[in-house]
Protein backbone atom coordinates (compact mmCIF):
# COMPACT_ATOMS: atom_id res chain seq x y z
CA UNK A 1 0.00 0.00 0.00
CA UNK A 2 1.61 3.13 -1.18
CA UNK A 3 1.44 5.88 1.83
CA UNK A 4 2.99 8.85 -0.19
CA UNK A 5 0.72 11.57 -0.93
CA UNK A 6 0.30 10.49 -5.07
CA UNK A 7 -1.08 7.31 -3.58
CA UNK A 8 -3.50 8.64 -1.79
CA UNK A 9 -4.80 10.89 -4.39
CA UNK A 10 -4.87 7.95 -6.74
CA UNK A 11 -7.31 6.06 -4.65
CA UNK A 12 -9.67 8.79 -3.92
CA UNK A 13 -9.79 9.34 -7.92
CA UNK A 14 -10.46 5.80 -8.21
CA UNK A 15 -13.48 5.78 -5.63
CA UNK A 16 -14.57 8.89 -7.65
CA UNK A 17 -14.26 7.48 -10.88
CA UNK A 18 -16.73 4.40 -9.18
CA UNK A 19 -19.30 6.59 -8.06
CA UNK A 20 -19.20 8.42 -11.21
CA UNK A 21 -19.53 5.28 -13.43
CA UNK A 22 -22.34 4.04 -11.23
CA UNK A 23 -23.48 7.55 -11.41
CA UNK A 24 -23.88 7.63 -15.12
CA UNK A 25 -26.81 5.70 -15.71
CA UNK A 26 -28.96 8.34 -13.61
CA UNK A 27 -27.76 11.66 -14.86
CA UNK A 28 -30.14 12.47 -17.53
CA UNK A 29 -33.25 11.89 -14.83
CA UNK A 30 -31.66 13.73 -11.93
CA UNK A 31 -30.35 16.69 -14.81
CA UNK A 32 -34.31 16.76 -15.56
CA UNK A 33 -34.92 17.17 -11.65
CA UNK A 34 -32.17 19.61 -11.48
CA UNK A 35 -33.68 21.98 -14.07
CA UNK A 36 -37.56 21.53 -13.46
CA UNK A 37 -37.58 21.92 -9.49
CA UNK A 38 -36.36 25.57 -9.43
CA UNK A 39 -38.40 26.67 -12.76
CA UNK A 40 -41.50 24.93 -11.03
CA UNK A 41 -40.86 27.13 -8.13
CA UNK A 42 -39.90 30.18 -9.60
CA UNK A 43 -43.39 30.12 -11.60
CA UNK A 44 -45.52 28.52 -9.26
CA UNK A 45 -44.59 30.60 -5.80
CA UNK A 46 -42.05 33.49 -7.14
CA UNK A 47 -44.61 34.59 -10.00
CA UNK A 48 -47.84 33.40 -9.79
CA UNK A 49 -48.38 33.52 -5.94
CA UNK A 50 -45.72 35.95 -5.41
CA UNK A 51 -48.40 38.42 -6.77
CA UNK A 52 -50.43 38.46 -3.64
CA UNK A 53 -47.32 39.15 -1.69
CA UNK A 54 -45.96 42.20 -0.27
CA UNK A 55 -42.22 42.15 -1.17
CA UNK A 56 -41.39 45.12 0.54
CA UNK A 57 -41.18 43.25 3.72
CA UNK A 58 -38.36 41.69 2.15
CA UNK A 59 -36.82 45.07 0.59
CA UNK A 60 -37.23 43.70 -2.86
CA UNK A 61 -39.53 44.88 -5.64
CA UNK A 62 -41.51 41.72 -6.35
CA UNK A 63 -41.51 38.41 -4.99
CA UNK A 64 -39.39 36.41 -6.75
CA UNK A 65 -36.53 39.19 -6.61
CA UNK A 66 -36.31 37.84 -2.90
CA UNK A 67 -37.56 34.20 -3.51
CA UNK A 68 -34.91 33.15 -6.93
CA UNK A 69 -31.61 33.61 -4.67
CA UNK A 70 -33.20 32.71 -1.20
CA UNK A 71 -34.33 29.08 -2.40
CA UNK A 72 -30.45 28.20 -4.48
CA UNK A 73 -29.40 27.29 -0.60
CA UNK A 74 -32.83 25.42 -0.32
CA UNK A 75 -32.17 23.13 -3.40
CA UNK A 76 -28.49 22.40 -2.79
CA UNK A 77 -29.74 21.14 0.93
CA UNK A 78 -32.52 18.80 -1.20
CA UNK A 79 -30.03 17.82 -3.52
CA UNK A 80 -27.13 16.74 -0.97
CA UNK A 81 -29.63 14.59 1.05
CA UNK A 82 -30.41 12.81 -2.12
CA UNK A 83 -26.93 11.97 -2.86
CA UNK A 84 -25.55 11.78 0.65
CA UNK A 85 -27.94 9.32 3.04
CA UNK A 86 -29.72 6.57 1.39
CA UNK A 87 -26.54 5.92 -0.98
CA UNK A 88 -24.09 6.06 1.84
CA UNK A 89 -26.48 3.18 3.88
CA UNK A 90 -26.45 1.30 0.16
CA UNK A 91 -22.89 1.43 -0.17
CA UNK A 92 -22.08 0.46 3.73
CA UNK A 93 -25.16 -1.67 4.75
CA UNK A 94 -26.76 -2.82 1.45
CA UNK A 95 -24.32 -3.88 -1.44
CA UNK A 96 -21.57 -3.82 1.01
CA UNK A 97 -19.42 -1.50 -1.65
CA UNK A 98 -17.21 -0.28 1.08
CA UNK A 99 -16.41 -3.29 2.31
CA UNK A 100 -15.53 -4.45 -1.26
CA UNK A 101 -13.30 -1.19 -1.31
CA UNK A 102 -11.58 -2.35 1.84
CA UNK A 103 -10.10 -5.21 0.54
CA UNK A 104 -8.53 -3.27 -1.67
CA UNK A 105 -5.77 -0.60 -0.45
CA UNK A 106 -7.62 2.14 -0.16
CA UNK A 107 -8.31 3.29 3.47
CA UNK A 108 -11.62 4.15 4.86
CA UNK A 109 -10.78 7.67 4.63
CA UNK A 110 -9.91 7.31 1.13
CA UNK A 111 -13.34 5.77 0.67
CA UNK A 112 -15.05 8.10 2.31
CA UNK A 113 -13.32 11.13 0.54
CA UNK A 114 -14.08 9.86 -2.74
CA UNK A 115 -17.84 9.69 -2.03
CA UNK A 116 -18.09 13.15 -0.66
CA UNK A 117 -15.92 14.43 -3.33
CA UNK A 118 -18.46 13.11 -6.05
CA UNK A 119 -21.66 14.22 -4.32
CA UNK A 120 -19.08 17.82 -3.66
CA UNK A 121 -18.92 17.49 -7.69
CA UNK A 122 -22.59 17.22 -8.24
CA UNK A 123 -23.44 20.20 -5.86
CA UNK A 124 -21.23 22.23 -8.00
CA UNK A 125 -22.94 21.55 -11.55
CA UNK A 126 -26.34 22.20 -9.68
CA UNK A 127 -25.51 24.97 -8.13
CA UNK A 128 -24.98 26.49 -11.25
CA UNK A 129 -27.92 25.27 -13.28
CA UNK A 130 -29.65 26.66 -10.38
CA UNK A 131 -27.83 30.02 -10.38
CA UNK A 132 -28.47 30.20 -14.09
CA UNK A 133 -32.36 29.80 -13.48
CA UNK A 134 -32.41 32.13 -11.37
CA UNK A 135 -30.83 34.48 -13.50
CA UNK A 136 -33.06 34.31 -16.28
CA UNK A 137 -35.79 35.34 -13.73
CA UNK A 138 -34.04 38.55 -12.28
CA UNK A 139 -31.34 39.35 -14.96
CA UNK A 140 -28.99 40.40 -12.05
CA UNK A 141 -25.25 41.28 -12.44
CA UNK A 142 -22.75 38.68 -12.60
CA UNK A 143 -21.44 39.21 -8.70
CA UNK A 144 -25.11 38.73 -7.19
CA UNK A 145 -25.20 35.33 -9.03
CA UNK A 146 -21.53 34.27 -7.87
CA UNK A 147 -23.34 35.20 -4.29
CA UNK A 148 -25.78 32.87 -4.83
CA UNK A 149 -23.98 29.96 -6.37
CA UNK A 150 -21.22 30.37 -3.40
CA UNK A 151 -24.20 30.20 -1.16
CA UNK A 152 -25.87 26.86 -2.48
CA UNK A 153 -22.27 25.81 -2.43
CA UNK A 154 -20.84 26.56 1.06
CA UNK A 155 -24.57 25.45 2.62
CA UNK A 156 -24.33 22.41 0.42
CA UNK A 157 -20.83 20.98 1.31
CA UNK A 158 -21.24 21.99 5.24
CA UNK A 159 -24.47 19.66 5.21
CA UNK A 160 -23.11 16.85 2.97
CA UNK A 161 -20.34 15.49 5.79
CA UNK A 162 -22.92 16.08 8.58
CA UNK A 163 -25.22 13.90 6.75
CA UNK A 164 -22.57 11.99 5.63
CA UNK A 165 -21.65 10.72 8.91
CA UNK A 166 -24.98 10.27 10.23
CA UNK A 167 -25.40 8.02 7.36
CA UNK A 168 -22.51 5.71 7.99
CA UNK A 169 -23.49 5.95 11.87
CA UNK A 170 -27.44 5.09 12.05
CA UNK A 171 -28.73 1.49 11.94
CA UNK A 172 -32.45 1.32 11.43
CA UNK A 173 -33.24 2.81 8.08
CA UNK A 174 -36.81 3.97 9.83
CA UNK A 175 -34.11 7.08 11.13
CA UNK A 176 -32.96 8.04 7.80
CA UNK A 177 -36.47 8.42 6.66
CA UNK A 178 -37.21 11.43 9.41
CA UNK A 179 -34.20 13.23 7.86
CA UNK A 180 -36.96 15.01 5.47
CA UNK A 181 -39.18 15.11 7.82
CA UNK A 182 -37.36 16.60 11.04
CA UNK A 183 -34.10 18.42 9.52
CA UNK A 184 -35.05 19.42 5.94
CA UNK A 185 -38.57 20.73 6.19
CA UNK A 186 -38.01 22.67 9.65
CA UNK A 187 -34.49 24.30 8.42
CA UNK A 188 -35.97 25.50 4.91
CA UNK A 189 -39.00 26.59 6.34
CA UNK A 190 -37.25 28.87 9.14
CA UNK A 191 -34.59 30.08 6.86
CA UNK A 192 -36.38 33.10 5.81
CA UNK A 193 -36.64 31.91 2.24
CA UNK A 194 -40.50 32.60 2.20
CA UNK A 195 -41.54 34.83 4.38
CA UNK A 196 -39.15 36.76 6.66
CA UNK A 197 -36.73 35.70 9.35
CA UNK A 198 -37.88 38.55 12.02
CA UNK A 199 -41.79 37.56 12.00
CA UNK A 200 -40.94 34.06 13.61
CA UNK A 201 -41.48 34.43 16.99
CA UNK A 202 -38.75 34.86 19.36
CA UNK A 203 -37.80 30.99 20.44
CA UNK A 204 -37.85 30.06 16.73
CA UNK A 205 -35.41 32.19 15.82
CA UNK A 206 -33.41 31.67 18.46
CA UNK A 207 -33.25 28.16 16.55
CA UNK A 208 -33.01 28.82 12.96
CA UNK A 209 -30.23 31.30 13.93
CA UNK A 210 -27.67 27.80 14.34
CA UNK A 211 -29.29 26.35 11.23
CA UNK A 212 -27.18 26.16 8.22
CA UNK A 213 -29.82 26.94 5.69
CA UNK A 214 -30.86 30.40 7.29
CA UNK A 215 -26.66 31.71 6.50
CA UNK A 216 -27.18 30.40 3.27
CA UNK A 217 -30.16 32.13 2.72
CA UNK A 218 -29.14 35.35 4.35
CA UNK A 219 -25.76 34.83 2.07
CA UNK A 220 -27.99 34.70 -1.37
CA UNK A 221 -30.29 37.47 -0.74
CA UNK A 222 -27.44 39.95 0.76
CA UNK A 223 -28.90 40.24 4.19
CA UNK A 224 -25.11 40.70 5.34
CA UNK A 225 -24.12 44.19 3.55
CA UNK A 226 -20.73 44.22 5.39
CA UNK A 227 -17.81 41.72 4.71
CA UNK A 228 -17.44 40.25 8.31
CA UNK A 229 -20.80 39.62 8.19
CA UNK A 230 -20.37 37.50 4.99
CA UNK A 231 -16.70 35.87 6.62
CA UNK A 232 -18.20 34.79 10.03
CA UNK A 233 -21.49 33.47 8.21
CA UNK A 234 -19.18 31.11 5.62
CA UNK A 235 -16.86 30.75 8.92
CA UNK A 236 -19.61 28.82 10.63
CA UNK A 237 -21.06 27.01 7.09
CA UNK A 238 -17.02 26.01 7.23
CA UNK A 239 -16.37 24.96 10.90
CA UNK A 240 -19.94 22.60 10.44
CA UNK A 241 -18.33 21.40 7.72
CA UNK A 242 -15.05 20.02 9.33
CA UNK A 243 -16.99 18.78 12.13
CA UNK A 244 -18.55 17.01 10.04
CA UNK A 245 -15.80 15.50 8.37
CA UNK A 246 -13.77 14.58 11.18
CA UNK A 247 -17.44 12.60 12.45
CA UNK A 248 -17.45 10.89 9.30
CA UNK A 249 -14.14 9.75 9.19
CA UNK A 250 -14.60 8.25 12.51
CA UNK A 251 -17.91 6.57 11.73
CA UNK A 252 -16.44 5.08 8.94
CA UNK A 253 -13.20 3.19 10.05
CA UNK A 254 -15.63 2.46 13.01
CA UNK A 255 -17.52 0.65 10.16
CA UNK A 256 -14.89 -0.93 8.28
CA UNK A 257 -12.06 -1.25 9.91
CA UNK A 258 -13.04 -2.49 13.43
């Protein structure tokens, strides 16, 4: 087993390159989903209801001026659940992929690099299908929409390894299920994506204000006009992130190497 840095490199391409290959067969469908879930959105709550709505709460002009940015954090959560939980439990629990990859030299760190990186890959292409979406709705200038694609991004690849890790940790699949349910649903819904973050009552926000999603959301819509606003929001998105990882890790040689 080659410990030098090339080697390791080499075998994180290599569980890449899997994931990619088994990838393949679904990327037309989940390109489809990518593309019709924001314009379904856009149209459906930014336009058509978005004309009973008073977007001045939100300092915007219409509707959608606030909703096209706020909900690019929203869709790169949805998308890294997708391609984080129930394929890590496959890969772990149900084909027993990693295990296969074990026998093999890569390490368990090295597997679980490789998956991240790939789902890390996806979120990026999304991101900017999304971002481009959104800007044929609002026709903004090009550093609002490299806001909200580093948004979706940052919120994205802090929630990946934290659901990553929970992943490799749970064993009933009955637990992954609330994931929607209990994490997804609450954080997008107290992010301040569709109505405004100061008209939930006090001990709400005192909860969303730890949640990912709302710095995401407050990243894409420019919330933060000062710069150390922005750095201590993508601080945070950063430091979940790690923590994350270094959970992950531990799950997984827990998993495979115990």
């Amino acid at each position: 087993m080659s410990a030098t840095p090339a080697g390791r490199i080499a075998r994180t391409l290599a569980a890449i390159e899997y994931h990619a290959l088994h990838y393949r067969g679904m990327f037309l469908a989940t390109l489809a989903t990518t593309i019709v879930t924001p314009l379904l959105y856009y149209l459906a709550i930014g336009e058509l209801l978005g004309r009973h709505v008073d977007a001045t709460r939100f300092g915007s002009d219409s509707y959608i001026d606030h909703l096209a940015p706020a909900l690019i954090p929203t869709f790169a959560l949805q998308l890294v659940v997708a391609a984080t939980v129930n394929p890590v439990v496959a890969c772990w629990k149900w084909t027993d992929t990693y295990a296969t990859m074990r026998t093999s030299p890569m390490t368990a760190g090295e597997i679980g690099l490789g998956h991240v990186s790939f789902v890390w890959l996806r979120l990026v292409l999304s991101c900017l299908i999304y971002t481009a979406i959104a800007q044929l709705f609002l026709h903004d200038s090009l550093s609002a929409a490299a806001r909200w694609f580093t948004s979706g991004l940052v919120v994205g690849m802090s929630m990946s390894t934290v659901l990553y890790a929970l992943a490799v940790r749970v064993n009933h699949d009955a637990t992954l299920a609330l994931v929607s349910r209990l994490v997804v649903l609450p954080m997008t819904f107290l992010s301040g994506a569709f109505f405004p973050y100061d008209q939930l009552p006090a001990p709400l926000r005192q909860i969303a204000v730890v949640s990912p999603l709302t710095h995401g959301t407050s990243l894409a819509t420019g919330a933060d006009e000062s710069a150390l606003g922005v750095v201590l929001r993508i601080a945070y998105l950063a430091a979940i992130m790690a923590a994350g990882a270094v959970a992950s890790r531990s799950a997984l040689r827990n998993r495979l190497e115990v």
